[in-house]
N, C-alpha and C. Protein backbone atom coordinates (compact mmCIF):
# COMPACT_ATOMS: atom_id res chain seq x y z
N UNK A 1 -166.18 95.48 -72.72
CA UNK A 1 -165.19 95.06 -73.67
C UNK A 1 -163.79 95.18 -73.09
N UNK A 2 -163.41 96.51 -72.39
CA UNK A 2 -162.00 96.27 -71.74
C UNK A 2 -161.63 95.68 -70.78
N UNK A 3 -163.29 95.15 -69.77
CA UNK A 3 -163.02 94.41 -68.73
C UNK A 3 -162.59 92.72 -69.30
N UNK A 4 -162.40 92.56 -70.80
CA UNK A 4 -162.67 91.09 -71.06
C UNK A 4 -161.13 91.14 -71.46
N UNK A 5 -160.33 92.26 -72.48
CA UNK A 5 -159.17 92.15 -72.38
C UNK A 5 -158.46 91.90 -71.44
N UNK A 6 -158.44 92.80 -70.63
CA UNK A 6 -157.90 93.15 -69.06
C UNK A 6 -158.29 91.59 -68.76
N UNK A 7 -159.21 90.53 -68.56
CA UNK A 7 -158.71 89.54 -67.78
C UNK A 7 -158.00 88.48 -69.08
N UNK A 8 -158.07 88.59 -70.39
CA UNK A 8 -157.65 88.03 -71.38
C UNK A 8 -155.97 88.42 -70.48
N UNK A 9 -155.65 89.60 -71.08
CA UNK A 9 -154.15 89.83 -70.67
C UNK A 9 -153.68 89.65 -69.55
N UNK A 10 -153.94 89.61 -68.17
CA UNK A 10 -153.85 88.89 -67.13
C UNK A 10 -153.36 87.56 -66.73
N UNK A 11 -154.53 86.43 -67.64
CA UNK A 11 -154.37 85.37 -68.06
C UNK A 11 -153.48 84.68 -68.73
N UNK A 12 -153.31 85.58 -69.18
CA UNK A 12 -151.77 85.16 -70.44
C UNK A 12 -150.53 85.74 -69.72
N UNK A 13 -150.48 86.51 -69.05
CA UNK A 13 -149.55 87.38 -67.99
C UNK A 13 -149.01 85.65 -67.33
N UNK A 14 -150.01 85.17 -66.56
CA UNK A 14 -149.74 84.20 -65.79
C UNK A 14 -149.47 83.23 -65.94
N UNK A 15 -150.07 82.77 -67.62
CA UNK A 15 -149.09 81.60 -67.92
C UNK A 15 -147.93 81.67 -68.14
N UNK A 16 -147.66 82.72 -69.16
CA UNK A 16 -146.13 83.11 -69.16
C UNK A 16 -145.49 83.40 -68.01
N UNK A 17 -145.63 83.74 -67.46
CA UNK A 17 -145.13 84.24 -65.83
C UNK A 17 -144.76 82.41 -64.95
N UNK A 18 -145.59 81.49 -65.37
CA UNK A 18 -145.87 80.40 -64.30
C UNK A 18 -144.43 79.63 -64.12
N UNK A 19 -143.66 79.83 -65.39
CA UNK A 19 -142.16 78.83 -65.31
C UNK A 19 -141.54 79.59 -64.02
N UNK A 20 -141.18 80.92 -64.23
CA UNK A 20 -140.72 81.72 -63.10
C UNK A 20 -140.68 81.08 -61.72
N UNK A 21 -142.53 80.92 -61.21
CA UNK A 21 -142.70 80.17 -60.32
C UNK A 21 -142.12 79.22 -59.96
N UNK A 22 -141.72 78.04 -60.81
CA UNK A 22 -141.41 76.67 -60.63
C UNK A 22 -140.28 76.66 -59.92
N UNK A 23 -139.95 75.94 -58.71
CA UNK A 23 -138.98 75.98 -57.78
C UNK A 23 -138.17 74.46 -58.79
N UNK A 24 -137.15 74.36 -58.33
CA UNK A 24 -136.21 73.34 -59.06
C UNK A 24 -136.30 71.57 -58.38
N UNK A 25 -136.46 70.84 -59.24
CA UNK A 25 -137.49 69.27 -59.18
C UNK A 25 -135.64 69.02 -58.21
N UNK A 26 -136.05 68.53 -57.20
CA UNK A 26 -135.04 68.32 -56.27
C UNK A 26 -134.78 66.35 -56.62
N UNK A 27 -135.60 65.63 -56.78
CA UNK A 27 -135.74 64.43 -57.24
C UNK A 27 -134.85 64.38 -58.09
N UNK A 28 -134.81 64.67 -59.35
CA UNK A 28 -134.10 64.58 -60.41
C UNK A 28 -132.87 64.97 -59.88
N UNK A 29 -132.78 66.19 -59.25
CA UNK A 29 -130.80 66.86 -59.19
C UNK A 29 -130.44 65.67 -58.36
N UNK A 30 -130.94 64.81 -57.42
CA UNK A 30 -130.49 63.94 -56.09
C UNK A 30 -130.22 62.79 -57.25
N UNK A 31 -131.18 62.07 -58.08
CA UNK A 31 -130.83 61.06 -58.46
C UNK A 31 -129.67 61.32 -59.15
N UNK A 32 -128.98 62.67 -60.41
CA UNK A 32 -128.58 62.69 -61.42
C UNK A 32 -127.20 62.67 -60.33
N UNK A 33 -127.05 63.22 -59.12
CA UNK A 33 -126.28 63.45 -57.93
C UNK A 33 -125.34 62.18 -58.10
N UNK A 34 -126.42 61.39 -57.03
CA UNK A 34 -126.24 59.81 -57.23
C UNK A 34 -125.21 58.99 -58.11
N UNK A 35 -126.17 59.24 -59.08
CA UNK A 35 -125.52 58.88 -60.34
C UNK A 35 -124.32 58.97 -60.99
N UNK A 36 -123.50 59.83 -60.91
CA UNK A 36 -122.31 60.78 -61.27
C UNK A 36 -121.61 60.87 -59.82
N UNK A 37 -121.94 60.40 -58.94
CA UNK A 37 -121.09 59.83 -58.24
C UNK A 37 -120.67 58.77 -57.66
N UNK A 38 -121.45 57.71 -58.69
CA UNK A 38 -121.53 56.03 -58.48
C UNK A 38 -120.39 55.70 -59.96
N UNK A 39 -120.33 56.71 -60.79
CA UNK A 39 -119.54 56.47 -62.31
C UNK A 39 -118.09 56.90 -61.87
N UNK A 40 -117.17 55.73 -62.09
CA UNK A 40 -115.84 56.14 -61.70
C UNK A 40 -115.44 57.17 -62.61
N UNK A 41 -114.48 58.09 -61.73
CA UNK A 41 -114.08 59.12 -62.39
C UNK A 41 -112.75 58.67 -63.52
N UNK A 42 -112.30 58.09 -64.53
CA UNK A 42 -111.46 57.60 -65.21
C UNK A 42 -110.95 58.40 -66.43
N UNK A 43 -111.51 59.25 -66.67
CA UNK A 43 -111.43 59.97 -67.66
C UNK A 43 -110.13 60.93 -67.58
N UNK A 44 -109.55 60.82 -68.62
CA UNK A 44 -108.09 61.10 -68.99
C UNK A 44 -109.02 62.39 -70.46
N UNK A 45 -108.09 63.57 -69.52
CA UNK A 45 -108.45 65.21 -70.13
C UNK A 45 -107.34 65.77 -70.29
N UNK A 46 -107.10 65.95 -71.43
CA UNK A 46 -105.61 66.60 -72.07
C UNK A 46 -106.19 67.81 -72.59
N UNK A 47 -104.93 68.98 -72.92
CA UNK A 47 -105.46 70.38 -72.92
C UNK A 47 -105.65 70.17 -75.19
N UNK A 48 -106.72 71.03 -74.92
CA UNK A 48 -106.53 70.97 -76.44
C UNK A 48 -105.85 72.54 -76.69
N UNK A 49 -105.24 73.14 -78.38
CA UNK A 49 -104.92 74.11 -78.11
C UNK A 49 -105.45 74.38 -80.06
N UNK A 50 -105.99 75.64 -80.24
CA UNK A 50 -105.96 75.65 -81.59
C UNK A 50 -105.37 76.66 -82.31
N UNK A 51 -104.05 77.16 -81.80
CA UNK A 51 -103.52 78.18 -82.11
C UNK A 51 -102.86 77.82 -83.56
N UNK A 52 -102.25 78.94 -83.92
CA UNK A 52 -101.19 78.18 -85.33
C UNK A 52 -100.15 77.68 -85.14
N UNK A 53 -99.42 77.55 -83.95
CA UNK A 53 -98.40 76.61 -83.73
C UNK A 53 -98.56 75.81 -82.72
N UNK A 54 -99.89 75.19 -82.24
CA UNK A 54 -100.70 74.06 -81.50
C UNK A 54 -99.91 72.53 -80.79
N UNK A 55 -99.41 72.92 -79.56
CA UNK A 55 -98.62 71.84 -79.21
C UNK A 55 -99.81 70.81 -79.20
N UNK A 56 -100.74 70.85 -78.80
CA UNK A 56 -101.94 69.78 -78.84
C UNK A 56 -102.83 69.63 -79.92
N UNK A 57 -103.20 68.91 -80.55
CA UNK A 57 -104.56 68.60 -81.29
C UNK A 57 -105.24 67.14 -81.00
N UNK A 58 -106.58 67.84 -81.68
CA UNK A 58 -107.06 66.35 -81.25
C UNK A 58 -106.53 65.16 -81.46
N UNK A 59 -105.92 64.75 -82.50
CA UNK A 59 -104.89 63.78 -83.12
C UNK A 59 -104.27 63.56 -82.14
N UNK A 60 -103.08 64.27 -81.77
CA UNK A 60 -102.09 64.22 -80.50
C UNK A 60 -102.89 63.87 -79.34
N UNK A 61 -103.86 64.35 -78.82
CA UNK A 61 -104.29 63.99 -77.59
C UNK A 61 -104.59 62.49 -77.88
N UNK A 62 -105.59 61.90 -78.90
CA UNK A 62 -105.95 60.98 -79.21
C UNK A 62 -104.58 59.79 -78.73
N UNK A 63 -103.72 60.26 -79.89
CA UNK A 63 -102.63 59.47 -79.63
C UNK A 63 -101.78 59.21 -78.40
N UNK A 64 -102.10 60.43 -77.77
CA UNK A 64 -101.63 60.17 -75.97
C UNK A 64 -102.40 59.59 -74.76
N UNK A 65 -103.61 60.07 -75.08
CA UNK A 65 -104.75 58.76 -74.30
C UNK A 65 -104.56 57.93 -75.09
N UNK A 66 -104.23 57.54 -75.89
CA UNK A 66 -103.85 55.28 -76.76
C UNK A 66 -102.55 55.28 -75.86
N UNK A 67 -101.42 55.78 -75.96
CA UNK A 67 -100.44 55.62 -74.78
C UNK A 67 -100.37 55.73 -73.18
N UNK A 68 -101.25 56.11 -73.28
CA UNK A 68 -101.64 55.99 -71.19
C UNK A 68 -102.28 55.28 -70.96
N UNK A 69 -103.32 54.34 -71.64
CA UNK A 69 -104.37 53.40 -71.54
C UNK A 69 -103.30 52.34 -72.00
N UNK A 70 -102.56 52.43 -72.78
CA UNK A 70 -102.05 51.18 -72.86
C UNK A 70 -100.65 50.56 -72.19
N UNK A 71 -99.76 51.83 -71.61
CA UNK A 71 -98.92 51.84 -70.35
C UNK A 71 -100.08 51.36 -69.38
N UNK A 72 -100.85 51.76 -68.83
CA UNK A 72 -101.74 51.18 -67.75
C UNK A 72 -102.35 49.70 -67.54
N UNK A 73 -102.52 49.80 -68.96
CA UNK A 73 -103.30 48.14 -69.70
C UNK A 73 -101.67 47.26 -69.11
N UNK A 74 -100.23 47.32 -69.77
CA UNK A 74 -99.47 46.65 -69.50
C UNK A 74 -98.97 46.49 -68.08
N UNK A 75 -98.84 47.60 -67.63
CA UNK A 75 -98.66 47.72 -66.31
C UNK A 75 -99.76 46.83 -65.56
N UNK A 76 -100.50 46.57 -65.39
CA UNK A 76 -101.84 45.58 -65.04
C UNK A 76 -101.86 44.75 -65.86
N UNK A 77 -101.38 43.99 -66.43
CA UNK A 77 -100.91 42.77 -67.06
C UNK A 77 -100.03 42.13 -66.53
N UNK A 78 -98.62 43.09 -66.02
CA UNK A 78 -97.72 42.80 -65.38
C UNK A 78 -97.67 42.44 -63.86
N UNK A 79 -98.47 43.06 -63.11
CA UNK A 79 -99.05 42.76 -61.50
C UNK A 79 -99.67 41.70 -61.75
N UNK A 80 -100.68 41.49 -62.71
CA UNK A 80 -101.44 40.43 -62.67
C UNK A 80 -100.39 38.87 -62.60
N UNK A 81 -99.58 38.87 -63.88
CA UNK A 81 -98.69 38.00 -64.04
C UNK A 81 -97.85 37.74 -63.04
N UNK A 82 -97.11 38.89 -62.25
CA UNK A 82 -96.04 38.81 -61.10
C UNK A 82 -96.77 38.23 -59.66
N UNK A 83 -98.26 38.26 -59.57
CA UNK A 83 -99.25 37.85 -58.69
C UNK A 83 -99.51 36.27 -58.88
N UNK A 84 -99.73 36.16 -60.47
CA UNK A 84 -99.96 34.49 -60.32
C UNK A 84 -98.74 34.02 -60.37
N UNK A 85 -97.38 34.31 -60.76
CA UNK A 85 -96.55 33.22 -60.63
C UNK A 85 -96.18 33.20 -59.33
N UNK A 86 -96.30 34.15 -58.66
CA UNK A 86 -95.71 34.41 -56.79
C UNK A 86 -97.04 33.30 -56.07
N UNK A 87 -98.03 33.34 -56.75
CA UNK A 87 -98.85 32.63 -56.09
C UNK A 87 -99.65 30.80 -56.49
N UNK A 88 -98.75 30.35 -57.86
CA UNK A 88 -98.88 29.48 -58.20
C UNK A 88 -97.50 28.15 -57.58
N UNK A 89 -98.11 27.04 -57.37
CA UNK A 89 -97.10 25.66 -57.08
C UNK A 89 -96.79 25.10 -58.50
N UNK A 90 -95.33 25.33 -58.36
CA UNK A 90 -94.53 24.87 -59.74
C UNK A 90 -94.45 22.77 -59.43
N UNK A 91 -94.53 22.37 -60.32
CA UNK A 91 -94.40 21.34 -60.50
C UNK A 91 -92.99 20.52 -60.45
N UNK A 92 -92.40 20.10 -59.67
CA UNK A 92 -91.00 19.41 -59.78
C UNK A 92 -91.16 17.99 -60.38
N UNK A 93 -90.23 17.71 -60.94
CA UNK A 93 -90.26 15.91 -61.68
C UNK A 93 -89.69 15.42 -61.21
C-alpha cells in the first residue's frame, strides 16, 4: 500500500515539476524579435502624471499627440507641395 502512494506521489511530483523543465521556445522569441523590429517605431509617449496638481493627463496628452501629428501631417503637406511645384512645367500663353 505505501509502495503505491510513494509512486502515486512521485508521479504527480513530476508533472508538477515538468514546466520547470521546459527550456524557453526560441522560435517564437526570434519570430516575435523579427516582428517588432520590422514595425516602425512611431509612437509618440508623453509622461502621464496623476498627482493633484497634474501638469499631464490623459486629455492633455491626447490633445498634444493631435498637435504633433498634425504639425507633422502639415509639415509633409508642405514638402510635398514645395516638391511638386519646384518640379512641375508651368504653362506660358
Amino acid at each position: 500500500m505505501k509502495k503505491h502512494h510513494l509512486v502515486a506521489i512521485s508521479t504527480l511530483s513530476l508533472i508538477v515539476a515538468m514546466p520547470a523543465f521546459a527550456g524557453p521556445n526560441w522560435d517564437v522569441i526570434r519570430s516575435d524579435e523579427q516582428h517588432a523590429s520590422q514595425e516602425p517605431d512611431n509612437q509618440i509617449i508623453l509622461p502621464l502624471d496623476h498627482g493633484p496638481r497634474a501638469l499631464s493627463t490623459p486629455w492633455v496628452n491626447k490633445q498634444e499627440q493631435f498637435e504633433i501629428v498634425s504639425h507633422e501631417q502639415k509639415a509633409q503637406s508642405v514638402r510635398v507641395a514645395a516638391h511638386a511645384a519646384k518640379h512641375t512645367k508651368t504653362r506660358t500663353q
